[in-house]
N, C-alpha and C. Protein backbone atom coordinates (compact mmCIF):
# COMPACT_ATOMS: atom_id res chain seq x y z
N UNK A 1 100.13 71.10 95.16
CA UNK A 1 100.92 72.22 95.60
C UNK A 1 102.38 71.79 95.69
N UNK A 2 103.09 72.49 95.52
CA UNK A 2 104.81 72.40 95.15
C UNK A 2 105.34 72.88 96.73
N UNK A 3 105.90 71.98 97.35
CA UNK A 3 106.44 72.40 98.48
C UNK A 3 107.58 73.19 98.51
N UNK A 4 107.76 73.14 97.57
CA UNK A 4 109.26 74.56 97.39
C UNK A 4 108.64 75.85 97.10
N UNK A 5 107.39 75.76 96.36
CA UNK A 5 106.72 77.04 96.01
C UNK A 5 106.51 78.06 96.81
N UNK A 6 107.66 78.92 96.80
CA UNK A 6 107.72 80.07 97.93
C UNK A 6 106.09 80.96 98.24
N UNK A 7 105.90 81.57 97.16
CA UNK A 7 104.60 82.21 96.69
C UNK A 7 103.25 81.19 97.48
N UNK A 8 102.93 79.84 96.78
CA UNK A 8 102.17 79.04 97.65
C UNK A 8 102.09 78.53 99.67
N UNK A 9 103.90 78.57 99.87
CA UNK A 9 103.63 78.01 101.40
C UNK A 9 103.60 79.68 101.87
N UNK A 10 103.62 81.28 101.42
CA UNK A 10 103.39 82.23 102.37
C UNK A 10 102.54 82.93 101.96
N UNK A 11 101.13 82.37 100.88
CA UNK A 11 100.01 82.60 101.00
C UNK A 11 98.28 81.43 101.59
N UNK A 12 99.20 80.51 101.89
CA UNK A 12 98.60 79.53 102.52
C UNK A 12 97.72 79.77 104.10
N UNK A 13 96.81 79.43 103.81
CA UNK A 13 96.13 79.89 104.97
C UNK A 13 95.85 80.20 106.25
N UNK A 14 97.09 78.72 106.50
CA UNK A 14 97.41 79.06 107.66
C UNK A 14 98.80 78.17 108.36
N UNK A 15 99.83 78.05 107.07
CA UNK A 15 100.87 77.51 107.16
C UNK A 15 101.90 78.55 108.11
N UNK A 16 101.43 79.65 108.00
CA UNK A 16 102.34 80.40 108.99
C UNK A 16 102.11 80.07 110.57
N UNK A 17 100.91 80.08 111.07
CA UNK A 17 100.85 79.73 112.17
C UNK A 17 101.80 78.69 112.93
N UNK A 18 101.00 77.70 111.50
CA UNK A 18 101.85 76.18 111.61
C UNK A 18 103.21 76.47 111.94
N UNK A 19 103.96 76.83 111.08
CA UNK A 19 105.44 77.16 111.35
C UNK A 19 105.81 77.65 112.54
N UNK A 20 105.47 79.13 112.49
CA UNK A 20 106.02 79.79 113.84
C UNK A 20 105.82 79.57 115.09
N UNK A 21 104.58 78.40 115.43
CA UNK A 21 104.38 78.14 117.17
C UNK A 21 105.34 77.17 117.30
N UNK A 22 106.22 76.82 116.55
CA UNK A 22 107.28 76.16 116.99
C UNK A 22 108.64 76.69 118.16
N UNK A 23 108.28 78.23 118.01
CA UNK A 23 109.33 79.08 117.98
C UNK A 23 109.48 78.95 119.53
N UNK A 24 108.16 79.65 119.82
CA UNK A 24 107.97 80.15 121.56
C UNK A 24 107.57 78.78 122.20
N UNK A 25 107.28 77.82 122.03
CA UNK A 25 106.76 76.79 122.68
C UNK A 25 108.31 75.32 122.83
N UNK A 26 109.41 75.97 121.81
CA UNK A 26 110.92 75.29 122.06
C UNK A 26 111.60 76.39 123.28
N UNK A 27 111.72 77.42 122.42
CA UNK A 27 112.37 78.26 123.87
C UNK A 27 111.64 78.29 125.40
N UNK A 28 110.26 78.38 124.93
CA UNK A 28 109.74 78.60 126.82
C UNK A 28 110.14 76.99 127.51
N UNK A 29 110.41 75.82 127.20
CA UNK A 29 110.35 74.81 127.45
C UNK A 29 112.02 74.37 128.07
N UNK A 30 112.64 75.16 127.06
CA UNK A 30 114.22 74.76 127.16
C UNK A 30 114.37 76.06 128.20
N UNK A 31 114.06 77.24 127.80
CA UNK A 31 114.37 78.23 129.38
C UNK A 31 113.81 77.46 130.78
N UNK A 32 112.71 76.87 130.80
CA UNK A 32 112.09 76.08 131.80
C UNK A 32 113.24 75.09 132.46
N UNK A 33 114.36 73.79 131.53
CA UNK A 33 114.63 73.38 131.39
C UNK A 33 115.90 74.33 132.13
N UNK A 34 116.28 74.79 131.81
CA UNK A 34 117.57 76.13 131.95
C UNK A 34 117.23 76.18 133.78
N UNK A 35 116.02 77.05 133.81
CA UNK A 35 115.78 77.12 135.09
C UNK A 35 115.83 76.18 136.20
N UNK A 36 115.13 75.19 135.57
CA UNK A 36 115.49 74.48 136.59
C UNK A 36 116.78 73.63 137.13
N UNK A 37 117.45 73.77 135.64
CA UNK A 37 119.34 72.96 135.99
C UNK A 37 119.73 74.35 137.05
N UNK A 38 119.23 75.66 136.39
CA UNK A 38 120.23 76.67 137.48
C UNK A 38 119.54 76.43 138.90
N UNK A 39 118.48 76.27 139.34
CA UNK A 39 118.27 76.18 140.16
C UNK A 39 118.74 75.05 141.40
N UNK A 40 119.31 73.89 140.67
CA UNK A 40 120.12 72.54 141.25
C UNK A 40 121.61 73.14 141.20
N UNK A 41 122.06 73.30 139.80
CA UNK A 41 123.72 73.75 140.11
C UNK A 41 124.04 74.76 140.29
N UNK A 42 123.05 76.28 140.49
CA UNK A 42 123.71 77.48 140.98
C UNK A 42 124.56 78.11 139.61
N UNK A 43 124.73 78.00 138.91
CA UNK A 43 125.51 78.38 137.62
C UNK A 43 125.05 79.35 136.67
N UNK A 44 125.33 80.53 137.07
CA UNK A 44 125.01 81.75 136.20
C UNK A 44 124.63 82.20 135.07
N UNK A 45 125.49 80.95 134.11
CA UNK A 45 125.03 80.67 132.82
C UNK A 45 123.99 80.18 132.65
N UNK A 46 123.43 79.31 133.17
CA UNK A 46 122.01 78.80 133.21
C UNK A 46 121.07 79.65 133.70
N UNK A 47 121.54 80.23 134.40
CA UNK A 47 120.15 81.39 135.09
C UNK A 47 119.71 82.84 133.81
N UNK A 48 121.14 83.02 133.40
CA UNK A 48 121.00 84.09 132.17
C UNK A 48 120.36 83.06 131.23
N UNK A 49 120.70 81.60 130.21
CA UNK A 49 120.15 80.92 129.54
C UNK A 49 118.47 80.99 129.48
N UNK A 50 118.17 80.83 130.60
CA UNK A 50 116.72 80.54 131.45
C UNK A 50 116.53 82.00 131.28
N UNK A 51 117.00 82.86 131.53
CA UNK A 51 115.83 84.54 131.44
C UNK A 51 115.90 84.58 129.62
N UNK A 52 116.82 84.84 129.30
CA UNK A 52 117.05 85.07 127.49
C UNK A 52 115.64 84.14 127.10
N UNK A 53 115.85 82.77 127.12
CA UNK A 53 114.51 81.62 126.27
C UNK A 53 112.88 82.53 126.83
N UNK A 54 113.02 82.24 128.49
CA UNK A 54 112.21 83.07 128.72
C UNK A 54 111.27 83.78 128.35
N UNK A 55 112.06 84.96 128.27
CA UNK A 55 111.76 86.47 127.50
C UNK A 55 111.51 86.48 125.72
N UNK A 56 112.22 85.72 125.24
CA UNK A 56 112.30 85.17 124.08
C UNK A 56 110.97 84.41 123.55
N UNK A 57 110.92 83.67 124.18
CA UNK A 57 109.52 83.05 124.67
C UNK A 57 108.30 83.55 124.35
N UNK A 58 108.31 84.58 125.42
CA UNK A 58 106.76 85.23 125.86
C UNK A 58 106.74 86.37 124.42
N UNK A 59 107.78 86.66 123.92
CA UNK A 59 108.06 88.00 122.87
C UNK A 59 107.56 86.96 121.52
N UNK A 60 107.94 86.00 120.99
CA UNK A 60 107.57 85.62 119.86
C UNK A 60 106.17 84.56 120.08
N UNK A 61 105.45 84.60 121.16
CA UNK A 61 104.03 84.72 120.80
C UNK A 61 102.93 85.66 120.28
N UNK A 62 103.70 86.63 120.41
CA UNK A 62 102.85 87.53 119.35
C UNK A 62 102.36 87.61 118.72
N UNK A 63 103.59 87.09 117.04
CA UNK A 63 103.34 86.77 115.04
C UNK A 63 102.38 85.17 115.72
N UNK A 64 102.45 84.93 116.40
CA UNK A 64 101.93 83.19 116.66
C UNK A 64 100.02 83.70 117.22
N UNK A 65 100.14 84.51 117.85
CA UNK A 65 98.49 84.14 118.00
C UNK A 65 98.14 85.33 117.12
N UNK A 66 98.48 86.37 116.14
CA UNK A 66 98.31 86.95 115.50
C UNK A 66 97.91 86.29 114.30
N UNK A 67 99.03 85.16 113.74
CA UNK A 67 98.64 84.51 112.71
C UNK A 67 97.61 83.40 112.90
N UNK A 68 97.28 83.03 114.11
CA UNK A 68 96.21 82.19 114.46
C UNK A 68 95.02 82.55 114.24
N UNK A 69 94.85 84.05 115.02
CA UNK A 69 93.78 84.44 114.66
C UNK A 69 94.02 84.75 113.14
N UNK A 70 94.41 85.20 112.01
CA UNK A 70 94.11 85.05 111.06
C UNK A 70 93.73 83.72 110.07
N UNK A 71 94.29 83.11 110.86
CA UNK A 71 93.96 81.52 110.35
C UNK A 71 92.35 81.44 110.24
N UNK A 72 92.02 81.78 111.81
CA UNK A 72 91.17 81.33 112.03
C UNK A 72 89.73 82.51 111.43
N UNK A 73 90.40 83.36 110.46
CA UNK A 73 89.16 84.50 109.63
C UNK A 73 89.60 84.05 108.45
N UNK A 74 90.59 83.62 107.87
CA UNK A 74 91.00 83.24 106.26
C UNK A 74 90.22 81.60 106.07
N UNK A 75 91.19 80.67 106.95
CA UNK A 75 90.66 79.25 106.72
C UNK A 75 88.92 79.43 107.18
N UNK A 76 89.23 79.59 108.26
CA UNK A 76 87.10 79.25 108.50
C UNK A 76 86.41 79.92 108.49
N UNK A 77 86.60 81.53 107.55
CA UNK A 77 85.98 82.48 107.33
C UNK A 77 85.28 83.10 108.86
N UNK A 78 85.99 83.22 109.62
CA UNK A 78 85.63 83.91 110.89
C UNK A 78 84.45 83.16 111.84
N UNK A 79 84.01 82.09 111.45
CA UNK A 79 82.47 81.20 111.97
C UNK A 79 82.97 80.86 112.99
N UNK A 80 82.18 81.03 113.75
CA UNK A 80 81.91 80.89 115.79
C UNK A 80 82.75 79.74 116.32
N UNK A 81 83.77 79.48 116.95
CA UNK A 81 84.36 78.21 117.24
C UNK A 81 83.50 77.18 118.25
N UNK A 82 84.16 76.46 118.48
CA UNK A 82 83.12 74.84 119.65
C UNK A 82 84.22 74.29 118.90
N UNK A 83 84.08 73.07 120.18
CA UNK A 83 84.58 72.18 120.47
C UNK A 83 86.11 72.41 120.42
N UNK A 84 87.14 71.46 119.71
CA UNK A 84 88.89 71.64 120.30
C UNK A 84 89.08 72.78 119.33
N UNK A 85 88.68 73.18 118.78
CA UNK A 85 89.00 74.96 118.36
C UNK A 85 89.11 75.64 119.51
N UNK A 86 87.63 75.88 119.63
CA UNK A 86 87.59 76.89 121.27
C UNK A 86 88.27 76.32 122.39
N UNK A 87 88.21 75.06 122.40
CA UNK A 87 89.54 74.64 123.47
C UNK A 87 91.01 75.09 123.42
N UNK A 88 91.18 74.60 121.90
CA UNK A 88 92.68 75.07 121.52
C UNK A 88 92.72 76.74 121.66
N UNK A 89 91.95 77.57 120.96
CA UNK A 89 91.99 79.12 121.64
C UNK A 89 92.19 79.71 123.03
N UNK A 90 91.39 78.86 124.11
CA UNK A 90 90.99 79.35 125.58
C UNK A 90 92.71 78.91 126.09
N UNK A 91 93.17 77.85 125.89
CA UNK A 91 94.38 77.29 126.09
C UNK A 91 95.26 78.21 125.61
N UNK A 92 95.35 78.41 124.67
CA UNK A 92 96.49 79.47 124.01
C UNK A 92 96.41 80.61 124.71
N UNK A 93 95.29 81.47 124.92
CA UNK A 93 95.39 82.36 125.52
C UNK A 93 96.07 82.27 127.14
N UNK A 94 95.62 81.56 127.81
CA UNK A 94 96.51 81.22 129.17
C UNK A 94 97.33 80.91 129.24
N UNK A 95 97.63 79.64 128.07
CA UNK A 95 99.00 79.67 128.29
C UNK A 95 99.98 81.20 127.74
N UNK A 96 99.87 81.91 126.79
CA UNK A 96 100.56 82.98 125.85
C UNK A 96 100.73 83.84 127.34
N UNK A 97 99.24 84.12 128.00
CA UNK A 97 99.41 85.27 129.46
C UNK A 97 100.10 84.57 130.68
N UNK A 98 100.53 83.12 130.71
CA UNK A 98 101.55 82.79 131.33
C UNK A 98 103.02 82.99 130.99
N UNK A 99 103.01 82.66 129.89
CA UNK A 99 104.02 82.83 129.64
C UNK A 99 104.88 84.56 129.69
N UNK A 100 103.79 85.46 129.26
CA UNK A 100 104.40 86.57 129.49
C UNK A 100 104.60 86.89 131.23
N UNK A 101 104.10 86.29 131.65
CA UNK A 101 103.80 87.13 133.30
C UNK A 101 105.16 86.08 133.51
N UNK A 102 105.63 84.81 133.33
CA UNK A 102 106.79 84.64 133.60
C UNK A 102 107.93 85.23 132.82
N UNK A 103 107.94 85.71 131.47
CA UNK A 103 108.83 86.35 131.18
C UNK A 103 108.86 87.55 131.76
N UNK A 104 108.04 88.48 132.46
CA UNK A 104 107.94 89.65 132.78
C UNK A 104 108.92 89.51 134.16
N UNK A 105 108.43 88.38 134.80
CA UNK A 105 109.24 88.30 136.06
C UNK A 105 110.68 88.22 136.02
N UNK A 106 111.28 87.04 135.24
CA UNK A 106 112.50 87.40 134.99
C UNK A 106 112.96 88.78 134.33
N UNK A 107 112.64 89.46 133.46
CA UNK A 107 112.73 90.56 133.12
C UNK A 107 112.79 91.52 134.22
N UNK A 108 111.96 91.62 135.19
CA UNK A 108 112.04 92.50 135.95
C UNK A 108 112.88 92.33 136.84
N UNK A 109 113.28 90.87 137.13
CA UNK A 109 114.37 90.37 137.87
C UNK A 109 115.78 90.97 137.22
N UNK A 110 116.17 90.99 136.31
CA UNK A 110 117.20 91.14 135.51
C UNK A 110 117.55 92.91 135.70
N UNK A 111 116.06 93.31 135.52
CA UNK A 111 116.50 94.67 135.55
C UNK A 111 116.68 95.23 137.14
N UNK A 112 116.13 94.73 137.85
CA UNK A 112 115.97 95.10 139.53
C UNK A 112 117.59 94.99 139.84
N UNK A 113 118.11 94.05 139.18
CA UNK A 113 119.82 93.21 140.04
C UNK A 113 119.20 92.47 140.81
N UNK A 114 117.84 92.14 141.14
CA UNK A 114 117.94 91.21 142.40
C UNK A 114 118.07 89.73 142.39
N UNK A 115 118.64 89.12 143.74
CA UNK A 115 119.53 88.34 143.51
C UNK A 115 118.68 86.82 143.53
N UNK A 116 117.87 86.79 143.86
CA UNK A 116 117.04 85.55 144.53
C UNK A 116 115.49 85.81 143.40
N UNK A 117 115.39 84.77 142.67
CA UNK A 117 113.70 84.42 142.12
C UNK A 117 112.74 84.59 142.83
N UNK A 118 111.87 84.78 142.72
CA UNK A 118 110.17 84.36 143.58
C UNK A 118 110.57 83.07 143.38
N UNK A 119 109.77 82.14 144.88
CA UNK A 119 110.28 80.69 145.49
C UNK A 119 108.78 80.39 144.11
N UNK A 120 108.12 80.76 144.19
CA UNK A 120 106.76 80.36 143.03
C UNK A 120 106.84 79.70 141.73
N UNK A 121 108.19 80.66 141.27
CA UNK A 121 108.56 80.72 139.75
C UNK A 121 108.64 79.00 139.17
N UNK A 122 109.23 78.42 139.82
CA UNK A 122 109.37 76.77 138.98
C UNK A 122 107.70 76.15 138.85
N UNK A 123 107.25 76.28 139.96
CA UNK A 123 105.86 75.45 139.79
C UNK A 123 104.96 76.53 139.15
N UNK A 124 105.37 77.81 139.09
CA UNK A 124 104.31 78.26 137.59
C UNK A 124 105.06 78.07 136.49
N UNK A 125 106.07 77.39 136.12
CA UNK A 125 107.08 77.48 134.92
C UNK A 125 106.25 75.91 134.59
N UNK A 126 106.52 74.90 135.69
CA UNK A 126 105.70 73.60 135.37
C UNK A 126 104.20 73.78 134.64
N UNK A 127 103.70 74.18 135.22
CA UNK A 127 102.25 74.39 134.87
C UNK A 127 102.20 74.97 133.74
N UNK A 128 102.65 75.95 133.33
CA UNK A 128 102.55 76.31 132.22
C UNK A 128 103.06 75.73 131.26
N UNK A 129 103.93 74.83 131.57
CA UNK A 129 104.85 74.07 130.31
C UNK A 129 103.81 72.65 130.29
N UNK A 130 103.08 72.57 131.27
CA UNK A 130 101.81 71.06 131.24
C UNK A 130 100.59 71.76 130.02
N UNK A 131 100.47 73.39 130.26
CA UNK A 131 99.39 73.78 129.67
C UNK A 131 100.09 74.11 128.04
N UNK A 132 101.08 74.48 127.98
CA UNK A 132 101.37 74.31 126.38
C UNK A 132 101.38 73.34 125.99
N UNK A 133 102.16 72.02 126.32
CA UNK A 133 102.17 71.04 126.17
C UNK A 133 100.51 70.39 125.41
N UNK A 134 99.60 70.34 126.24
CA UNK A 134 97.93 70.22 126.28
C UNK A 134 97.79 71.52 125.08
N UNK A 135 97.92 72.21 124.54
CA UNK A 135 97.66 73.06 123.84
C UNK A 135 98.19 72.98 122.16
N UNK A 136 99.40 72.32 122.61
CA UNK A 136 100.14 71.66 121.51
C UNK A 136 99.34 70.69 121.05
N UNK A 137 98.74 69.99 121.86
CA UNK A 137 98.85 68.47 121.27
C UNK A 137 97.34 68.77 120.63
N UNK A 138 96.69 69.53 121.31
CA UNK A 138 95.40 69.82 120.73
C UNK A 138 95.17 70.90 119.21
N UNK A 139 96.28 71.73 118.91
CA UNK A 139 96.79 71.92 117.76
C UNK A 139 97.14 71.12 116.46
N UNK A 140 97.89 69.86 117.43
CA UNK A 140 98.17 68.99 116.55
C UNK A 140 97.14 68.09 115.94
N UNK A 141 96.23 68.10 116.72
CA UNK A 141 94.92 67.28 115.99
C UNK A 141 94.07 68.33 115.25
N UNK A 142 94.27 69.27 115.71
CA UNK A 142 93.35 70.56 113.93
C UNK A 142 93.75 70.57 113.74
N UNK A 143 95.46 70.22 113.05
CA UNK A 143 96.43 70.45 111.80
C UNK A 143 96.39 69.13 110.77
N UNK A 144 95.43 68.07 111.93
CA UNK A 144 95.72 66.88 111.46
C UNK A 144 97.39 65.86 111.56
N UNK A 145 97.92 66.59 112.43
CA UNK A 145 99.14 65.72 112.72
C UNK A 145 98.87 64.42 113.21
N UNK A 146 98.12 64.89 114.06
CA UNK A 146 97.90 63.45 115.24
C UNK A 146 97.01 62.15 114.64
N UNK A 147 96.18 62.44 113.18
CA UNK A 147 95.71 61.69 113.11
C UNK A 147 96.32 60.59 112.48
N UNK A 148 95.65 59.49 112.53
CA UNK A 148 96.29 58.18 111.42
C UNK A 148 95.53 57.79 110.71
């Protein structure tokens, strides 16, 4: 296969997936990252930085577990998952519904004007950035990254 071959890498089975979970799993990490500098220096820019990745975030998981699940009816013809498949799925899903319920919060924060976070928000921002993280890496071994 020709890695320039436009036609080949966007009928590939499941090279899209591959690509795009890059998207929401850099921004939710660096808004995380955002949040928590605004939360030490108070700095406005960081607090808007931190809602934008956020929201950004939780919105482009969408094409990402959309194309997963197609991955997962094209490449393995739809057959019953086990083992770090169904792990990697159960994971994605919690993490994807974390991530929106924290983008929702800032969102709703943004739109309310109100001035102060839920005191909650960092240690579900942690957790969820431990559970992508674990979700990633278990991706990375059905893509075959991880192996040697």
């Amino acid at each position: 296969m020709n890695p320039y071959d436009l036609h080949s890498v966007l009928h590939a089975k499941h090279a899209q997936h591959v690509v795009l979970i890059h998207f929401p799993i850099a921004l939710f990490l660096v808004g995380v990252a955002f949040d928590f500098l605004y939360q030490w220096t108070r700095n406005e820019g960081l607090r808007a930085a931190a809602k934008l990745n956020l929201i950004l975030a939780a919105v482009s998981t969408v094409p990402v577990v959309l194309t997963g699940l197609l991955a997962w009816r094209w490449a393995l013809e739809g057959q019953k998952l086990k083992g770090l498949l169904l792990q990697h799925l159960l994971f994605a899903i919690v993490s994807c519904g974390l991530m929106w319920i924290i983008g929702l919060v800032h969102f709703r924060l943004k739109q309310s004007g109100a001035q102060t976070l839920t005191r909650y928000r960092l240690a579900l921002e942690s957790l969820t950035a431990l559970l992508v993280g674990l979700t990633a890496h278990l991706g990375g071994f059905l893509s075959g990254v991880n192996l040697s």
